[in-house]
C-alpha atoms as a PDB file:
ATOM      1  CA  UNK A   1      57.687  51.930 -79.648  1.00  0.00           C
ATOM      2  CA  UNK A   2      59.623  53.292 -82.756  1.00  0.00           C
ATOM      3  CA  UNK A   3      57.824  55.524 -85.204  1.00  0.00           C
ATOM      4  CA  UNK A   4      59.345  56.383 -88.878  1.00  0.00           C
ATOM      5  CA  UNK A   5      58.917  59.808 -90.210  1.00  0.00           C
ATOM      6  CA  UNK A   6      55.345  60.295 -91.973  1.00  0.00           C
ATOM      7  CA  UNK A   7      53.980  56.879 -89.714  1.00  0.00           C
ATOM      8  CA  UNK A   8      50.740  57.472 -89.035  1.00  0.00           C
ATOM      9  CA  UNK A   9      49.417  55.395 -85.412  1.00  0.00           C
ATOM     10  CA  UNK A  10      45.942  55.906 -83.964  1.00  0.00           C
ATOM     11  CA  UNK A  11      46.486  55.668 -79.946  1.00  0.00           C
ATOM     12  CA  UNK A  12      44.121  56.147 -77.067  1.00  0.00           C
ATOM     13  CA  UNK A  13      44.362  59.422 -75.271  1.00  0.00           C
ATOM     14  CA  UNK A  14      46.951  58.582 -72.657  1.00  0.00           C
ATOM     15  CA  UNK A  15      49.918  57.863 -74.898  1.00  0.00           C
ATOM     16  CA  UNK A  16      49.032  60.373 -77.640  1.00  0.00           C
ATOM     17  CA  UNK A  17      49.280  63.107 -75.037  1.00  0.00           C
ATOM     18  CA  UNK A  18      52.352  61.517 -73.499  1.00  0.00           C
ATOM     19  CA  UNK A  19      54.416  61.173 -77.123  1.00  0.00           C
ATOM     20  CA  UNK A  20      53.145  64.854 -77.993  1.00  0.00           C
ATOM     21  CA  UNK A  21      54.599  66.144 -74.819  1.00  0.00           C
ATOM     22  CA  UNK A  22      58.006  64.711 -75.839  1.00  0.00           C
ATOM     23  CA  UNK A  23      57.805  65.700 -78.773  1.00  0.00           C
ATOM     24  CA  UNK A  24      57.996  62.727 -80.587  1.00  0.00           C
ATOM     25  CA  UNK A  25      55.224  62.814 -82.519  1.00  0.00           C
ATOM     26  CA  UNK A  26      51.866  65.353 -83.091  1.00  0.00           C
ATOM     27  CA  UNK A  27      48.234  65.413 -83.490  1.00  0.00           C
ATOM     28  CA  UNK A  28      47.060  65.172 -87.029  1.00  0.00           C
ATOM     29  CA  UNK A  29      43.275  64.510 -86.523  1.00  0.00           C
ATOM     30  CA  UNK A  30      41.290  63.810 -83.573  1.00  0.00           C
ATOM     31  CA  UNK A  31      39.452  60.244 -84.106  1.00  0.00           C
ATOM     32  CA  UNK A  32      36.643  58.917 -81.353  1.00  0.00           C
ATOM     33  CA  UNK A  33      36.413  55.853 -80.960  1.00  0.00           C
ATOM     34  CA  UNK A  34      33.811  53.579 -79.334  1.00  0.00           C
ATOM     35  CA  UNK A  35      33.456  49.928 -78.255  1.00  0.00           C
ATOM     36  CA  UNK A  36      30.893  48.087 -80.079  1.00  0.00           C
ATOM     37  CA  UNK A  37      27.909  47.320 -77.804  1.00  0.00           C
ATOM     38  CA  UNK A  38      25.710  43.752 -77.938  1.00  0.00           C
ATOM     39  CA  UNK A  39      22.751  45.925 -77.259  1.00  0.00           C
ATOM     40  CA  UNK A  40      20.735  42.883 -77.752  1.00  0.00           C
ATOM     41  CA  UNK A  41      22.250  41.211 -74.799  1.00  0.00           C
ATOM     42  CA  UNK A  42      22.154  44.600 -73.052  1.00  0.00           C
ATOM     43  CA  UNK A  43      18.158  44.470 -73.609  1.00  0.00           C
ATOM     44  CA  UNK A  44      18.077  40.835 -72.352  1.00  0.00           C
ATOM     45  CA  UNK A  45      19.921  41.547 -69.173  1.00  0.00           C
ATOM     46  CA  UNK A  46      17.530  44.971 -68.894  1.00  0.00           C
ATOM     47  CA  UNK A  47      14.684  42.449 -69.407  1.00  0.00           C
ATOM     48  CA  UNK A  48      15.833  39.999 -66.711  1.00  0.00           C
ATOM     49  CA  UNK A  49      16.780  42.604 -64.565  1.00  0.00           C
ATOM     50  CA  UNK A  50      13.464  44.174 -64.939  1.00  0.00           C
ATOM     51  CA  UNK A  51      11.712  40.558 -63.988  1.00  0.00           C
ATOM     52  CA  UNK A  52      13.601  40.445 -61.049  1.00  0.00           C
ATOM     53  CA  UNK A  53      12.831  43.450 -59.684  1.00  0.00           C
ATOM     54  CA  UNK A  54       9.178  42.920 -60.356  1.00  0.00           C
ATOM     55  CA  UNK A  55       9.277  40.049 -58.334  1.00  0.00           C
ATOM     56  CA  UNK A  56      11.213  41.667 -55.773  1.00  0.00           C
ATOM     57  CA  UNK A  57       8.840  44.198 -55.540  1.00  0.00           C
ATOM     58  CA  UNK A  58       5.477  41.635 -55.786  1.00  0.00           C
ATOM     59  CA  UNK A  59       7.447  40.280 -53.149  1.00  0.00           C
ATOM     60  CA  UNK A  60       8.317  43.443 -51.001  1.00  0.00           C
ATOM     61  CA  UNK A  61       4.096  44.421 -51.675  1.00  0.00           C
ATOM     62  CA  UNK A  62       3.235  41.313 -50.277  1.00  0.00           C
ATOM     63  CA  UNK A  63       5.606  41.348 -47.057  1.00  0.00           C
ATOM     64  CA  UNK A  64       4.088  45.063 -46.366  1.00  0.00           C
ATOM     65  CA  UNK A  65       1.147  44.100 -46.830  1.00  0.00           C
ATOM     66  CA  UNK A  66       1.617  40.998 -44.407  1.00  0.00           C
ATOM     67  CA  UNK A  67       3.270  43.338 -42.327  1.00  0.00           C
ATOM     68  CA  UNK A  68       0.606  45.754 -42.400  1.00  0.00           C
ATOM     69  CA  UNK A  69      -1.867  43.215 -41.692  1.00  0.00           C
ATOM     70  CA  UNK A  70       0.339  41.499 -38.501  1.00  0.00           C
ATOM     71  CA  UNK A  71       0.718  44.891 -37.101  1.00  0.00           C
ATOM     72  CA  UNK A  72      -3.305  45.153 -37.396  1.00  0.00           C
ATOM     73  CA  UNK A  73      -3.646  42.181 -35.080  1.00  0.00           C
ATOM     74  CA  UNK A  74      -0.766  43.073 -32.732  1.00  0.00           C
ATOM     75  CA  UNK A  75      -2.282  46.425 -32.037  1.00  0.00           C
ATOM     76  CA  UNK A  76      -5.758  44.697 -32.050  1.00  0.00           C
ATOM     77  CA  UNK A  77      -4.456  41.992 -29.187  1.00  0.00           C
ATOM     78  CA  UNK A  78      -2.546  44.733 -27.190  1.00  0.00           C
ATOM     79  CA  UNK A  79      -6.198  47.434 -26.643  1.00  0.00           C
ATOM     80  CA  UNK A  80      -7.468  43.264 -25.957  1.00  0.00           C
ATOM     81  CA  UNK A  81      -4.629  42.747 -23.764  1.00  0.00           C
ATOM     82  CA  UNK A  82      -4.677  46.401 -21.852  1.00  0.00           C
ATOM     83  CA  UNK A  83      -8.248  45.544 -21.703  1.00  0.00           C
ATOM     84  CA  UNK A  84      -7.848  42.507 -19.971  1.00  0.00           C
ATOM     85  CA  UNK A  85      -5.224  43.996 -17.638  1.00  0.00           C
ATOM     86  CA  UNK A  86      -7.823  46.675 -16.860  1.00  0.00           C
ATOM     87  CA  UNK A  87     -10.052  44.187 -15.894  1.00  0.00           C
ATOM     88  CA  UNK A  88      -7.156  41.838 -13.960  1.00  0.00           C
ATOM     89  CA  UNK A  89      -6.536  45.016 -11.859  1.00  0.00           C
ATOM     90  CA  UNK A  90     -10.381  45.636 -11.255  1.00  0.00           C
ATOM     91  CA  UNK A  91     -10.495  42.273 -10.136  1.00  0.00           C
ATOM     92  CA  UNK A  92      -7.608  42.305  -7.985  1.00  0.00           C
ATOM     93  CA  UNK A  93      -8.998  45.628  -6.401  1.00  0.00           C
ATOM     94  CA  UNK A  94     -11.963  43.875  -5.565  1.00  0.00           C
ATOM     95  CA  UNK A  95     -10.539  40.629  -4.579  1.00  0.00           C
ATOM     96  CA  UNK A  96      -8.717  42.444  -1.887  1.00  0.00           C
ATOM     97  CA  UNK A  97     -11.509  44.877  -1.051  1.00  0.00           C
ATOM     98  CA  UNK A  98     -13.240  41.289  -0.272  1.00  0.00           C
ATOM     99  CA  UNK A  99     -10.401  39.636   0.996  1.00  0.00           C
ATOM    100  CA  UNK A 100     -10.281  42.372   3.936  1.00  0.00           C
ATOM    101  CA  UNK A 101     -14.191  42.134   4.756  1.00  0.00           C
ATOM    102  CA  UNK A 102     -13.704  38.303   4.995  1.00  0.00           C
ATOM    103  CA  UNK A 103     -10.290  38.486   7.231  1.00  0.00           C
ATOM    104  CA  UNK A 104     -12.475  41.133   9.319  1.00  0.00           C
ATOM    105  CA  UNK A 105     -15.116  38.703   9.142  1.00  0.00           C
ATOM    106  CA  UNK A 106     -13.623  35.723   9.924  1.00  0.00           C
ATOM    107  CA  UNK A 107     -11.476  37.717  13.120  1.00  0.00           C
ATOM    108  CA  UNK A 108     -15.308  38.440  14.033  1.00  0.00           C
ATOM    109  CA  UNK A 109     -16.152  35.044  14.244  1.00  0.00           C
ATOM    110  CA  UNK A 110     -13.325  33.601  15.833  1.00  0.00           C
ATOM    111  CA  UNK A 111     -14.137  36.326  18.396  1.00  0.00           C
ATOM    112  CA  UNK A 112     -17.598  35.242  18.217  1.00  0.00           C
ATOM    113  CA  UNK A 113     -16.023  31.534  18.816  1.00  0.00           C
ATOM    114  CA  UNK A 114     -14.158  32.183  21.405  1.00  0.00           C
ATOM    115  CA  UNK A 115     -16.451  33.938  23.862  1.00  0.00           C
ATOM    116  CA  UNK A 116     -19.580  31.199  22.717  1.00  0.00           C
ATOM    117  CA  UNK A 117     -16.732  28.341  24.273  1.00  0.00           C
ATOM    118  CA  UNK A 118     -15.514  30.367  27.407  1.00  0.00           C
ATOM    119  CA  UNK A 119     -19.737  30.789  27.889  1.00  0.00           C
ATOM    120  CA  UNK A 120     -20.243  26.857  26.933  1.00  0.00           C
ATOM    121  CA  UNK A 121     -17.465  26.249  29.442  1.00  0.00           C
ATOM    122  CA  UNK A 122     -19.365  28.379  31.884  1.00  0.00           C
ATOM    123  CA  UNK A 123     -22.400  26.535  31.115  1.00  0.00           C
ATOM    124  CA  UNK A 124     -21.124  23.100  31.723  1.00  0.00           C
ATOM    125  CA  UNK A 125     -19.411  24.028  34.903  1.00  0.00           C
ATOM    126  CA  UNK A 126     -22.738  26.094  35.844  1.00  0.00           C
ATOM    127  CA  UNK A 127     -24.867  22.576  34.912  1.00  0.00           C
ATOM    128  CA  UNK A 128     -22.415  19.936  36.745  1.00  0.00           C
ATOM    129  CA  UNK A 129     -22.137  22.243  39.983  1.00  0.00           C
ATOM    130  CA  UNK A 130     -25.969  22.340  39.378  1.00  0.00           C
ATOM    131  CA  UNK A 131     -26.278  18.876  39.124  1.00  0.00           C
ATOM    132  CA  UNK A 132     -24.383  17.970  42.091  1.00  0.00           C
ATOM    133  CA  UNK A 133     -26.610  20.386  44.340  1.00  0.00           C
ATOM    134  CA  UNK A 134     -29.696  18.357  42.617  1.00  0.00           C
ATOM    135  CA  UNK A 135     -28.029  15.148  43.620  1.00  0.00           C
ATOM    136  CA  UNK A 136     -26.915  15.948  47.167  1.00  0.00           C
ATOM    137  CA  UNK A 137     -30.395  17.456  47.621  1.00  0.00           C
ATOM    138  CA  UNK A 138     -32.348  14.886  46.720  1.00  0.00           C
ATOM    139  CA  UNK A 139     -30.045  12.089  48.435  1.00  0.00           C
ATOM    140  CA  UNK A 140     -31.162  14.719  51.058  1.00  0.00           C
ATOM    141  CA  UNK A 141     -34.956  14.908  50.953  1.00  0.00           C
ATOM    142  CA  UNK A 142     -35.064  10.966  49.706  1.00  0.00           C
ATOM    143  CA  UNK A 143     -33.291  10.576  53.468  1.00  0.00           C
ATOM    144  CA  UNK A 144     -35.831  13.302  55.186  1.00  0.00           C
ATOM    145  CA  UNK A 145     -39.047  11.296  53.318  1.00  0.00           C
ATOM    146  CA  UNK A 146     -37.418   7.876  54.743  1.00  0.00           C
ATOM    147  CA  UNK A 147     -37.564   9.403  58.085  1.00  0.00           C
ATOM    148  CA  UNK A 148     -40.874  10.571  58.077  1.00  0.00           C
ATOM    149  CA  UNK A 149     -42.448   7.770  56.748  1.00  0.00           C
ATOM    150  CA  UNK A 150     -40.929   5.689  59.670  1.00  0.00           C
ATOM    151  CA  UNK A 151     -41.940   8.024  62.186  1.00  0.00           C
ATOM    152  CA  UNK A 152     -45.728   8.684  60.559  1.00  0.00           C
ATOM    153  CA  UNK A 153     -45.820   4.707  60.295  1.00  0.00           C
ATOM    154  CA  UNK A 154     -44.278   3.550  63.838  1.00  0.00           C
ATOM    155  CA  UNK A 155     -47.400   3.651  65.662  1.00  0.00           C
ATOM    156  CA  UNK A 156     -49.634   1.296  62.643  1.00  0.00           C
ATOM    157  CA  UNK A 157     -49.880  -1.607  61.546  1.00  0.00           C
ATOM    158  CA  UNK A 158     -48.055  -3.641  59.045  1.00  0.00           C
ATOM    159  CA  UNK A 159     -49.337  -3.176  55.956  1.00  0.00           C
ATOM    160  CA  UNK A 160     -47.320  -2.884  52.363  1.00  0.00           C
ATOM    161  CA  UNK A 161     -45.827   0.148  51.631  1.00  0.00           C
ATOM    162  CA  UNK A 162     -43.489   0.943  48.843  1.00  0.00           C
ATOM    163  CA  UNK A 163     -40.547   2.873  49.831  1.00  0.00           C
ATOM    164  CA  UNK A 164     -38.493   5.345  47.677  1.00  0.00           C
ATOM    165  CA  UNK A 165     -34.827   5.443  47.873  1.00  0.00           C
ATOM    166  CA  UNK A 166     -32.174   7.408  45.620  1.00  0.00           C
ATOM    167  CA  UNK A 167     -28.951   5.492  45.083  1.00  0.00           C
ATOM    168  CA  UNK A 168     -27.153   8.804  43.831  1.00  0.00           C
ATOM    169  CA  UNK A 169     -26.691   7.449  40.637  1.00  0.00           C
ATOM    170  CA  UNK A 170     -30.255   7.955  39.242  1.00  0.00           C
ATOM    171  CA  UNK A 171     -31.826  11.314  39.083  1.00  0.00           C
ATOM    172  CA  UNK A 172     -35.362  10.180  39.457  1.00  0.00           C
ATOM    173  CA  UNK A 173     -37.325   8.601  42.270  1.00  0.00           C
ATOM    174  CA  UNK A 174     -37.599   4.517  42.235  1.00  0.00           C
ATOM    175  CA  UNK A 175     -39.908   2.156  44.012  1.00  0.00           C
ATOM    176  CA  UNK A 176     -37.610  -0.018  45.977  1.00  0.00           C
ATOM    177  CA  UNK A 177     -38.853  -3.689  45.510  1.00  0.00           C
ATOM    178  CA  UNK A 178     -40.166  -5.093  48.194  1.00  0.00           C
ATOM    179  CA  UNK A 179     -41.405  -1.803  49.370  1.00  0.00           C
ATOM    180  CA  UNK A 180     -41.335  -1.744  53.257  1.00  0.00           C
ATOM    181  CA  UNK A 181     -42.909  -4.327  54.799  1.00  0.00           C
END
C-alpha cells in the first residue's frame, strides 16, 4: 500500500497498529465500526431454533416419562418375579422334603416286597410239601381201607359193595364203578 502525505485511510485494527509502529502513518481519530445485522433473519432462526427445541424437549418429556413409566413395570415384574422365585424355592424345598419321604417310602415297600415273596415262596413250598404228605397219606389210608374191607368182607356173602380207590391224581375219595362185586 502507498499513502500520500495528508491521505486519510480508515483500516481495521491490525494494520493501523502495524503502519503506526513503522511509522508510516498515525492515529487521527478512533472510528468503530460494526457489521450490519439482518436481525430479522436473526429472530427467524431464534424462532425456529426455539420450535425445535420445544419439540425436542416435548419429545425428551415424553421419553422420561415413558421411561419413568417402563421402569414402573420393570420394578413391578422383578418384586413379581422375586416373588415367584420365593415361591419356586418353597416349592423345591418341599418337593424334596417329599421326594425323600417317598424314596424312604418306596425303600420300605420294596422291603416290605421282598420279605412278603421270600414268605409266599415259603408258603408254596410249605403247601406242595404239604400236599404231597396229603397225597401219599391218603394213597396210604385209601390202601389200609381196601384191606380192611377185604378182610371184614372175606367171610360174607356176595353182595354189592362200592369200593373207594385214590388214583393219586384226585384229592378226594371216588366210588369206583362197579363197586366190588
Amino acid at each position: 500500500m502507498k499513502f500520500e502525505v495528508d491521505d486519510l485511510a480508515v483500516l481495521d485494527q491490525q494494520t493501523a497498529d502495524s503502519l503506526i509502529a513503522a511509522n508510516t502513518c498515525q492515529k487521527v481519530q478512533v472510528l468503530y465500526r460494526r457489521p450490519l445485522r439482518d436481525f430479522q433473519q436473526l429472530f427467524a432462526e431464534a424462532w425456529f431454533r426455539h420450535e425445535e427445541l420445544d419439540r425436542k424437549i416435548a419429545v425428551a418429556k415424553r421419553d422420561a416419562e415413558s421411561m419413568v413409566a417402563l421402569k414402573t413395570k420393570a420394578e413391578a415384574q422383578e418384586a413379581f418375579h422375586r416373588g415367584e422365585k420365593a415361591k419356586l424355592e418353597e416349592d423345591l424345598r418341599n418337593f424334596q422334603t417329599e421326594l425323600k419321604e417317598v424314596t424312604n417310602y418306596e425303600q420300605a415297600l420294596e422291603t416290605a416286597w421282598i420279605q412278603s415273596r421270600q414268605r409266599l415262596s415259603e408258603l408254596y413250598r410249605t403247601n406242595l410239601q404239604l400236599a404231597e404228605d396229603l397225597k401219599r397219606l391218603q394213597f396210604q389210608m385209601a390202601e389200609e381201607i381196601n384191606k380192611r374191607t377185604v378182610e371184614a368182607t372175606a367171610g360174607r356173602p356176595a353182595r354189592r359193595r362200592n369200593r373207594l380207590r385214590c388214583t393219586g391224581r384226585e384229592r378226594s375219595w371216588w366210588p369206583v364203578p362197579g363197586g366190588g362185586q
